[in-house]
PDB file of N, CA and C in Angstrom:
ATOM      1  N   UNK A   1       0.843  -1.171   0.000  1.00  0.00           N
ATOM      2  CA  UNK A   1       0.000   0.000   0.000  1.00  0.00           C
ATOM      3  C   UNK A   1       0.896   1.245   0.000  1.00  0.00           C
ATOM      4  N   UNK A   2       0.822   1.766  -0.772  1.00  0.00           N
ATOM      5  CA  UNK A   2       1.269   3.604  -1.144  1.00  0.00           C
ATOM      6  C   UNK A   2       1.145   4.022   0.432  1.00  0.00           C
ATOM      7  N   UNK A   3       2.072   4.995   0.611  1.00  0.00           N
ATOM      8  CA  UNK A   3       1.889   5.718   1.899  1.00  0.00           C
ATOM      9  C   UNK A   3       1.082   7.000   1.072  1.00  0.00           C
ATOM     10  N   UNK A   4       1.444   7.480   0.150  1.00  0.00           N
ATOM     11  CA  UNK A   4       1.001   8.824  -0.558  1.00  0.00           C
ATOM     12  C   UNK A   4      -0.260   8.789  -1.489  1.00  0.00           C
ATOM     13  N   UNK A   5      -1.098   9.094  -1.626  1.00  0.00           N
ATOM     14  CA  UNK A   5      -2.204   8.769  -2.941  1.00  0.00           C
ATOM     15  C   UNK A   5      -1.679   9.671  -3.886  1.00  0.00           C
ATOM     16  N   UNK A   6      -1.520   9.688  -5.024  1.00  0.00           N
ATOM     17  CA  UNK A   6      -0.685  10.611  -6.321  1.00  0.00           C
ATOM     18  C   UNK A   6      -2.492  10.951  -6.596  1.00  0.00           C
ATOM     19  N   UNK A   7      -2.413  12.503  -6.438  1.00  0.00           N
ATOM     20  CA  UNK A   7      -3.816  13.015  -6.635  1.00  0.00           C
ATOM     21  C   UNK A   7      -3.811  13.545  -8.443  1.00  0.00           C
ATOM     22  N   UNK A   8      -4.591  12.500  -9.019  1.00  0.00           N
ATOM     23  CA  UNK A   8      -4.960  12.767 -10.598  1.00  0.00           C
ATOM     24  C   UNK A   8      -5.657  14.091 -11.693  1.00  0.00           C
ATOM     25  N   UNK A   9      -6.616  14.749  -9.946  1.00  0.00           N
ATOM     26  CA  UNK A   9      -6.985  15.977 -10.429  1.00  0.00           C
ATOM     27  C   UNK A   9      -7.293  16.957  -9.375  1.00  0.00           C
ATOM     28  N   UNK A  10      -6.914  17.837  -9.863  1.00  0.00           N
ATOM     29  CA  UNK A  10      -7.276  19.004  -8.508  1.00  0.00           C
ATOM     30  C   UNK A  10      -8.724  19.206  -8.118  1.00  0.00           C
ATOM     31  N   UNK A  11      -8.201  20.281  -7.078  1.00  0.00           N
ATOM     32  CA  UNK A  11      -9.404  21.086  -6.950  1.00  0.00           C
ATOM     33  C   UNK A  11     -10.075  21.890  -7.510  1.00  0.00           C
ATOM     34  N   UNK A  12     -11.577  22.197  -7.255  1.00  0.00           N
ATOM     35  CA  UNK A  12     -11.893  23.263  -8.192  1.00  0.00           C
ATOM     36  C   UNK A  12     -11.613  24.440  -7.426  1.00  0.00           C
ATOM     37  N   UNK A  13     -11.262  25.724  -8.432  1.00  0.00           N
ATOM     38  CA  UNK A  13     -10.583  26.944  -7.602  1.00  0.00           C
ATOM     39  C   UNK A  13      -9.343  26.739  -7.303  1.00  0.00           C
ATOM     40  N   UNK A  14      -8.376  25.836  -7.722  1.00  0.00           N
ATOM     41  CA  UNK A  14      -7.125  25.639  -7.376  1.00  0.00           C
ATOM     42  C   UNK A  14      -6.626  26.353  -8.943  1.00  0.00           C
ATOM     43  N   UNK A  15      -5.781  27.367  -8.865  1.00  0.00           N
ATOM     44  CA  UNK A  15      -4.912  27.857 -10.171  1.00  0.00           C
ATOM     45  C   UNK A  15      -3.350  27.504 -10.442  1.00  0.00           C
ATOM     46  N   UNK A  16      -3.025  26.659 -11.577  1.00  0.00           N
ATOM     47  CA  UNK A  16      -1.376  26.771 -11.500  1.00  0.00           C
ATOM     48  C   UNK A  16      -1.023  27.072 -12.788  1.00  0.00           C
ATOM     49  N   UNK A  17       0.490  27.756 -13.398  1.00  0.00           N
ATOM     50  CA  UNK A  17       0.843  28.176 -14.092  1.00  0.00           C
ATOM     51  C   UNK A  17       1.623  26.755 -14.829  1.00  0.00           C
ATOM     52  N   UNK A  18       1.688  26.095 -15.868  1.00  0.00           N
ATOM     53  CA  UNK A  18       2.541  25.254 -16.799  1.00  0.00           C
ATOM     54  C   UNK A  18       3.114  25.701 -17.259  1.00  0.00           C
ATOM     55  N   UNK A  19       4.952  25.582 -16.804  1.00  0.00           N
ATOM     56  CA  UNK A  19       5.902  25.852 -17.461  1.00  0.00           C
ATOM     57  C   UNK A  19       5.973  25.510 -18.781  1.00  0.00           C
ATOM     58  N   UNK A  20       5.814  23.778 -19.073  1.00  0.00           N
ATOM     59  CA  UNK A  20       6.122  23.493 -20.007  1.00  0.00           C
ATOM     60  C   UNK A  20       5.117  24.084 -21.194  1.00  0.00           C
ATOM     61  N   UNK A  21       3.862  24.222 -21.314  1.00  0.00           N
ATOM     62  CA  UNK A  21       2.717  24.018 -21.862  1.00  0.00           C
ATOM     63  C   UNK A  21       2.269  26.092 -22.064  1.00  0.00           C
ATOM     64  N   UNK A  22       3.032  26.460 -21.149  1.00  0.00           N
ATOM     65  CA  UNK A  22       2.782  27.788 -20.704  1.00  0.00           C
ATOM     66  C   UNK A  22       1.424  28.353 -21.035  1.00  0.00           C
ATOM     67  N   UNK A  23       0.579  28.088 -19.834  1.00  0.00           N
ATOM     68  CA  UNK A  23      -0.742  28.279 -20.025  1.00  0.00           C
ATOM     69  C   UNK A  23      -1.225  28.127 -18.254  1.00  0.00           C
ATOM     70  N   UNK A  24      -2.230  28.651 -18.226  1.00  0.00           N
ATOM     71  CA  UNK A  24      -3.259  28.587 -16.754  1.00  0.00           C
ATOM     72  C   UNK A  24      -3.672  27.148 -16.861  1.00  0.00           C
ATOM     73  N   UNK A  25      -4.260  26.499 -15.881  1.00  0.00           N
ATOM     74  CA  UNK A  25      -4.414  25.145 -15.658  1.00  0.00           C
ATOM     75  C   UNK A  25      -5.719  25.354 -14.415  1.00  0.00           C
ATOM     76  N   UNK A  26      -7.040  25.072 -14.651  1.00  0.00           N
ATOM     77  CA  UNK A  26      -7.631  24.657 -13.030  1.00  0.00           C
ATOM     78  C   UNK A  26      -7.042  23.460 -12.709  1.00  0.00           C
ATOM     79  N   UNK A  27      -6.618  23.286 -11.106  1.00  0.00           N
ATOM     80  CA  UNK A  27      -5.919  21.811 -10.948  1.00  0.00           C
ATOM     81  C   UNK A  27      -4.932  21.688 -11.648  1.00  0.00           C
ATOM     82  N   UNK A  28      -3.930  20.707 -10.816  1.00  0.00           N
ATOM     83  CA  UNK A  28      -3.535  20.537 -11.273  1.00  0.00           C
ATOM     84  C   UNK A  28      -3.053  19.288 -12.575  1.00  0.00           C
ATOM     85  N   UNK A  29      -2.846  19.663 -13.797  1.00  0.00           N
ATOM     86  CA  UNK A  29      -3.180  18.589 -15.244  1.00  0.00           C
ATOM     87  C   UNK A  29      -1.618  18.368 -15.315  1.00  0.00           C
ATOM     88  N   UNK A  30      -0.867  19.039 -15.170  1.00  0.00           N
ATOM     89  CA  UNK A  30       0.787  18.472 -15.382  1.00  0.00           C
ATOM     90  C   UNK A  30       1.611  18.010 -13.824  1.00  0.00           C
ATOM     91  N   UNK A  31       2.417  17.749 -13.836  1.00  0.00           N
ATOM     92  CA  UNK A  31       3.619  17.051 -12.998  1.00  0.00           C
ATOM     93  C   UNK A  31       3.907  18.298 -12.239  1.00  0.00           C
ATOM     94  N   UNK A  32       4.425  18.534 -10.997  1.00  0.00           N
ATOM     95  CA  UNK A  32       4.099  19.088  -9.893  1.00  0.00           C
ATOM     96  C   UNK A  32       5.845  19.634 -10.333  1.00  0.00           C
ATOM     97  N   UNK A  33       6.973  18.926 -11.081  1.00  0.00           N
ATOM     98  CA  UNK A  33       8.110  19.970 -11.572  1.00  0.00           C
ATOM     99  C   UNK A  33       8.051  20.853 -12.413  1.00  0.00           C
ATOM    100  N   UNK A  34       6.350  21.001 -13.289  1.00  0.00           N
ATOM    101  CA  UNK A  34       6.340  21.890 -14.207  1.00  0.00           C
ATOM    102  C   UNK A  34       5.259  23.550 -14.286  1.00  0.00           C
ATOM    103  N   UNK A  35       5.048  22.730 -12.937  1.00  0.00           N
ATOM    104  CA  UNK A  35       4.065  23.755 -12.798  1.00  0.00           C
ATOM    105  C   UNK A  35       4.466  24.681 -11.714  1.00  0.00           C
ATOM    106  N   UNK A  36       3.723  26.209 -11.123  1.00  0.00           N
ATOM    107  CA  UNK A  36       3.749  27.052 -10.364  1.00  0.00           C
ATOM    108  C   UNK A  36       2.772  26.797  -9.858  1.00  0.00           C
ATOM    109  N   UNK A  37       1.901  27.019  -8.455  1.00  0.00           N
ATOM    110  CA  UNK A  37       1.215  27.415  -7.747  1.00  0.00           C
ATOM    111  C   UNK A  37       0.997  26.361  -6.532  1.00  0.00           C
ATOM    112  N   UNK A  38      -0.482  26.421  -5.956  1.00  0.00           N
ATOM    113  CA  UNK A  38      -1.560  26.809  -6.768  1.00  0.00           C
ATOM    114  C   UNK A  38      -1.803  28.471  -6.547  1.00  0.00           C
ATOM    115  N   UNK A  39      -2.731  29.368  -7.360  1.00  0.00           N
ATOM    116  CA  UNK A  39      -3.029  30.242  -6.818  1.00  0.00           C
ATOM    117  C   UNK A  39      -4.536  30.125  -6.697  1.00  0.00           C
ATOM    118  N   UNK A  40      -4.825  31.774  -6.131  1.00  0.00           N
ATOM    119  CA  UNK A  40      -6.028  31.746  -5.412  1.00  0.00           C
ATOM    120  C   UNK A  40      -7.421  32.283  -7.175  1.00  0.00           C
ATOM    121  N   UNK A  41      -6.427  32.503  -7.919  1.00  0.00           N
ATOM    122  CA  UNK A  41      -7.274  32.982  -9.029  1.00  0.00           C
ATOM    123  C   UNK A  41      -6.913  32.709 -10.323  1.00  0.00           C
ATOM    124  N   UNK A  42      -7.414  32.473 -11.718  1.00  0.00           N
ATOM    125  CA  UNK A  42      -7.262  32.503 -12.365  1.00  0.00           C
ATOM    126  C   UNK A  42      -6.072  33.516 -13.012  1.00  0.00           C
ATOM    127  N   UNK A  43      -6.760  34.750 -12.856  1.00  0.00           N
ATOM    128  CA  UNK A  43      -5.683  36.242 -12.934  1.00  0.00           C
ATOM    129  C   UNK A  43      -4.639  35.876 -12.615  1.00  0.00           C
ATOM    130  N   UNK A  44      -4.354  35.859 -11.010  1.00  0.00           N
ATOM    131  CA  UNK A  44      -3.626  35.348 -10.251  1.00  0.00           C
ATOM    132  C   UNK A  44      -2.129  34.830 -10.790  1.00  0.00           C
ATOM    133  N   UNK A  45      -2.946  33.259 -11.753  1.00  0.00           N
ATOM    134  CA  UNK A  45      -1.783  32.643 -12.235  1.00  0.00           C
ATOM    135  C   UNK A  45      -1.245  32.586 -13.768  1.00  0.00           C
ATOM    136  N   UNK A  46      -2.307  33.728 -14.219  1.00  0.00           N
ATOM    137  CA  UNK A  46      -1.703  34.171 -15.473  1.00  0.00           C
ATOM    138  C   UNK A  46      -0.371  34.902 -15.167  1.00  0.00           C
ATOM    139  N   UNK A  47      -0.454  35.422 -14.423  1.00  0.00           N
ATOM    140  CA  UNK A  47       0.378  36.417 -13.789  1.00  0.00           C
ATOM    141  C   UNK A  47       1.796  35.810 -13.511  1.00  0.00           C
ATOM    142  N   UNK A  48       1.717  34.618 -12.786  1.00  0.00           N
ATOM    143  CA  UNK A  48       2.711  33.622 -12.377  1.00  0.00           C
ATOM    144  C   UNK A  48       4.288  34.033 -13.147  1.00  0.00           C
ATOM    145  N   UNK A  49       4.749  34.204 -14.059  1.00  0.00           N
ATOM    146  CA  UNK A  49       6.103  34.716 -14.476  1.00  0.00           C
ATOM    147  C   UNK A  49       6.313  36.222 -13.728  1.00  0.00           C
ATOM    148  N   UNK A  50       5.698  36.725 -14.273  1.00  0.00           N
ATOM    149  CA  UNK A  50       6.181  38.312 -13.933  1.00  0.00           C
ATOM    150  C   UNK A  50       6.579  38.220 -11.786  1.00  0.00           C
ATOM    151  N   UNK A  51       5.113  37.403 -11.311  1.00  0.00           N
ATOM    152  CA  UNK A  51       5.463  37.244 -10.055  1.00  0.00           C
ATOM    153  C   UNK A  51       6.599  36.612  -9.756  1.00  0.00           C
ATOM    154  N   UNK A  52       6.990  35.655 -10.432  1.00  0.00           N
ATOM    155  CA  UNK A  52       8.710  34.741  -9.903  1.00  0.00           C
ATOM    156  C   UNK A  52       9.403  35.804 -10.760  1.00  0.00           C
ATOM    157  N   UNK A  53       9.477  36.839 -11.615  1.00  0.00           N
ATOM    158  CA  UNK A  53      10.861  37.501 -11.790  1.00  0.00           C
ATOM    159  C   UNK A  53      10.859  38.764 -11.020  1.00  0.00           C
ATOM    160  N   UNK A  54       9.732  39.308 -10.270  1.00  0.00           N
ATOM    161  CA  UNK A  54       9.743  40.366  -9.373  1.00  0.00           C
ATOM    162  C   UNK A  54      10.068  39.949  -7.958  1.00  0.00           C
ATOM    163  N   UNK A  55       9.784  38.365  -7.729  1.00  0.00           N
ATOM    164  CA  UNK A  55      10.602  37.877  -6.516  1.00  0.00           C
ATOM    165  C   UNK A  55      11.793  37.570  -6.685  1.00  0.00           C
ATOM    166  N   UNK A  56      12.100  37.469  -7.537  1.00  0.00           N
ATOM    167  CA  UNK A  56      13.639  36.928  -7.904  1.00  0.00           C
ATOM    168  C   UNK A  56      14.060  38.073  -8.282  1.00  0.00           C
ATOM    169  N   UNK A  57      14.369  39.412  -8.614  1.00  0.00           N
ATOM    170  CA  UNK A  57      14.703  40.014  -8.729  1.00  0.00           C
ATOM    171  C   UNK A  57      14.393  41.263  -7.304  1.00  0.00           C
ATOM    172  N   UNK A  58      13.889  40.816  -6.150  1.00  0.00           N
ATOM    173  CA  UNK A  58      13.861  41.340  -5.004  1.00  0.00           C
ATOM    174  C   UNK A  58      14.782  40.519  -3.989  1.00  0.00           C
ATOM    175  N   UNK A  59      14.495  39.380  -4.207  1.00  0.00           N
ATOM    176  CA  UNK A  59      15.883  38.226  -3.355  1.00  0.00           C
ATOM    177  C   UNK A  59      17.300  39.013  -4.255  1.00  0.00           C
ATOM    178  N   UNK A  60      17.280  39.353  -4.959  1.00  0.00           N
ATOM    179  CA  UNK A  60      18.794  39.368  -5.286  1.00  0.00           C
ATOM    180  C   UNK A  60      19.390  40.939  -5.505  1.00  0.00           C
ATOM    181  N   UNK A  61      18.310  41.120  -4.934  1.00  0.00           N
ATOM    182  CA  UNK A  61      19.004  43.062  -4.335  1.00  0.00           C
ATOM    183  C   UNK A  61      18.611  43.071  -2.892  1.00  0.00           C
ATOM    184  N   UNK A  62      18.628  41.945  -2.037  1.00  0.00           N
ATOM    185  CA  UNK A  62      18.087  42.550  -0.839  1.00  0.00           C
ATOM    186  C   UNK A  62      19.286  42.564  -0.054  1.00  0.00           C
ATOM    187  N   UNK A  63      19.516  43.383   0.437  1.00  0.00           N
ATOM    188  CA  UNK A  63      20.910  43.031   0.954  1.00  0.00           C
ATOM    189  C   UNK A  63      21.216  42.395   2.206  1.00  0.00           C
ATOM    190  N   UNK A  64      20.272  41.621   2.946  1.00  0.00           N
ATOM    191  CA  UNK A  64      19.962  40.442   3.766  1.00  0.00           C
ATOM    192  C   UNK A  64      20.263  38.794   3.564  1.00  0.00           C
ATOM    193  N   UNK A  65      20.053  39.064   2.438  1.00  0.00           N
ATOM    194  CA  UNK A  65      20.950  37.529   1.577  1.00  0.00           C
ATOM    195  C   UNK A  65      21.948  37.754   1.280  1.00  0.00           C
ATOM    196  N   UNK A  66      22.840  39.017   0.899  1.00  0.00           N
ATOM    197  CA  UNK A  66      24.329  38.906   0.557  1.00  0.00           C
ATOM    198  C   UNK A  66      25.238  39.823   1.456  1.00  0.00           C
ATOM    199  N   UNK A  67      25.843  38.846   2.189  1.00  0.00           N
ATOM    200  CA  UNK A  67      26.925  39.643   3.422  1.00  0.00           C
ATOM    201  C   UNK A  67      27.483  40.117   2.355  1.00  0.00           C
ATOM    202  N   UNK A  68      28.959  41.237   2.757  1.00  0.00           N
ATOM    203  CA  UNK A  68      29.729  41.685   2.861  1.00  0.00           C
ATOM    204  C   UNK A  68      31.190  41.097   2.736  1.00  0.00           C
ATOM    205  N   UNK A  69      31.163  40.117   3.530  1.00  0.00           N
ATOM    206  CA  UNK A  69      32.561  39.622   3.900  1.00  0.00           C
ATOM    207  C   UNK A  69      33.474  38.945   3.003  1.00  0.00           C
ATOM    208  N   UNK A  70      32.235  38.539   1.840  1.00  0.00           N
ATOM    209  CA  UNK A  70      33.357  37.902   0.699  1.00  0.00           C
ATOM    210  C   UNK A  70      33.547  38.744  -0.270  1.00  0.00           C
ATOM    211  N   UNK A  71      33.475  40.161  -0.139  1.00  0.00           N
ATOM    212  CA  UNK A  71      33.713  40.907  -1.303  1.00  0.00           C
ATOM    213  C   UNK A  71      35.118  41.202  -0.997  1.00  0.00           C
ATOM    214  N   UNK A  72      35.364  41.709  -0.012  1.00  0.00           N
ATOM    215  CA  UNK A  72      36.957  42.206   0.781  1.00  0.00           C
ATOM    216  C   UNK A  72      37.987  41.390   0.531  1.00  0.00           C
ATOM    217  N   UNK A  73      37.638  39.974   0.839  1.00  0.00           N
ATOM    218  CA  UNK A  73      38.910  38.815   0.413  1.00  0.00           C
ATOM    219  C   UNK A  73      39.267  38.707  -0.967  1.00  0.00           C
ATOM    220  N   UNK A  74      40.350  38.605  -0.814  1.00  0.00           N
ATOM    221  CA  UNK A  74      41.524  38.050  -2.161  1.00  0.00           C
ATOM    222  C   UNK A  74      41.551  36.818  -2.659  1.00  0.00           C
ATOM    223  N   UNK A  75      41.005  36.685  -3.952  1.00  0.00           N
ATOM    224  CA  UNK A  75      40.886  35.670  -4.802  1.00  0.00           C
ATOM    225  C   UNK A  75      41.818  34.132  -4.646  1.00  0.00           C
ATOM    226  N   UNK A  76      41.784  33.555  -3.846  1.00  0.00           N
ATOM    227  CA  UNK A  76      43.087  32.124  -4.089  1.00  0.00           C
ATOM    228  C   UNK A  76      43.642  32.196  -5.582  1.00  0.00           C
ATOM    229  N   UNK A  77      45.353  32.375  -5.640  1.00  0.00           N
ATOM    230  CA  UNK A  77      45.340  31.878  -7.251  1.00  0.00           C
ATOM    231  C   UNK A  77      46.512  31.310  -7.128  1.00  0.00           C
TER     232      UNK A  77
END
C-alpha cells in the first residue's frame, strides 16, 4: 500500500501556471516539476512569471541575503 495517494486531479478553484505548456491550468493537469502554484485565481496565475521575476529580482538586491565579507577577500590563485 502507497503511503502517498498521487492526486490525478485538482481542486476546483485551485490555479497553477505550466511551465512546459505555458498556459493557466484549473488543478492541477501536469507534474508538480512543471508547474507554479496553486493560486487563489485565475488572474492570479496568469500572472505567475512576472510574479517569480519580481521575486527573484527582489531576493537578489536585498541586501539580507548577501553579506559583505566575501567581497573584501583576495581571490586564491
Amino acid at each position: 500500500m502507497a503511503l502517498f495517494k498521487k492526486r490525478t486531479t485538482g481542486k476546483p478553484g485551485e490555479w497553477y501556471y505550466c511551465l512546459e505548456h505555458k498556459k493557466v491550468e484549473e488543478g492541477p493537469e501536469c507534474p508538480a516539476k512543471n508547474r507554479f502554484g496553486p493560486y487563489a485565481s485565475r488572474e492570479e496565475a496568469s500572472h505567475a512569471m512576472e510574479t517569480a521575476r519580481d521575486r527573484n529580482l527582489e531576493w537578489e538586491t536585498d541586501p539580507r541575503w548577501h553579506d559583505a565579507a566575501g567581497k573584501d577577500r583576495p581571490e586564491d590563485g
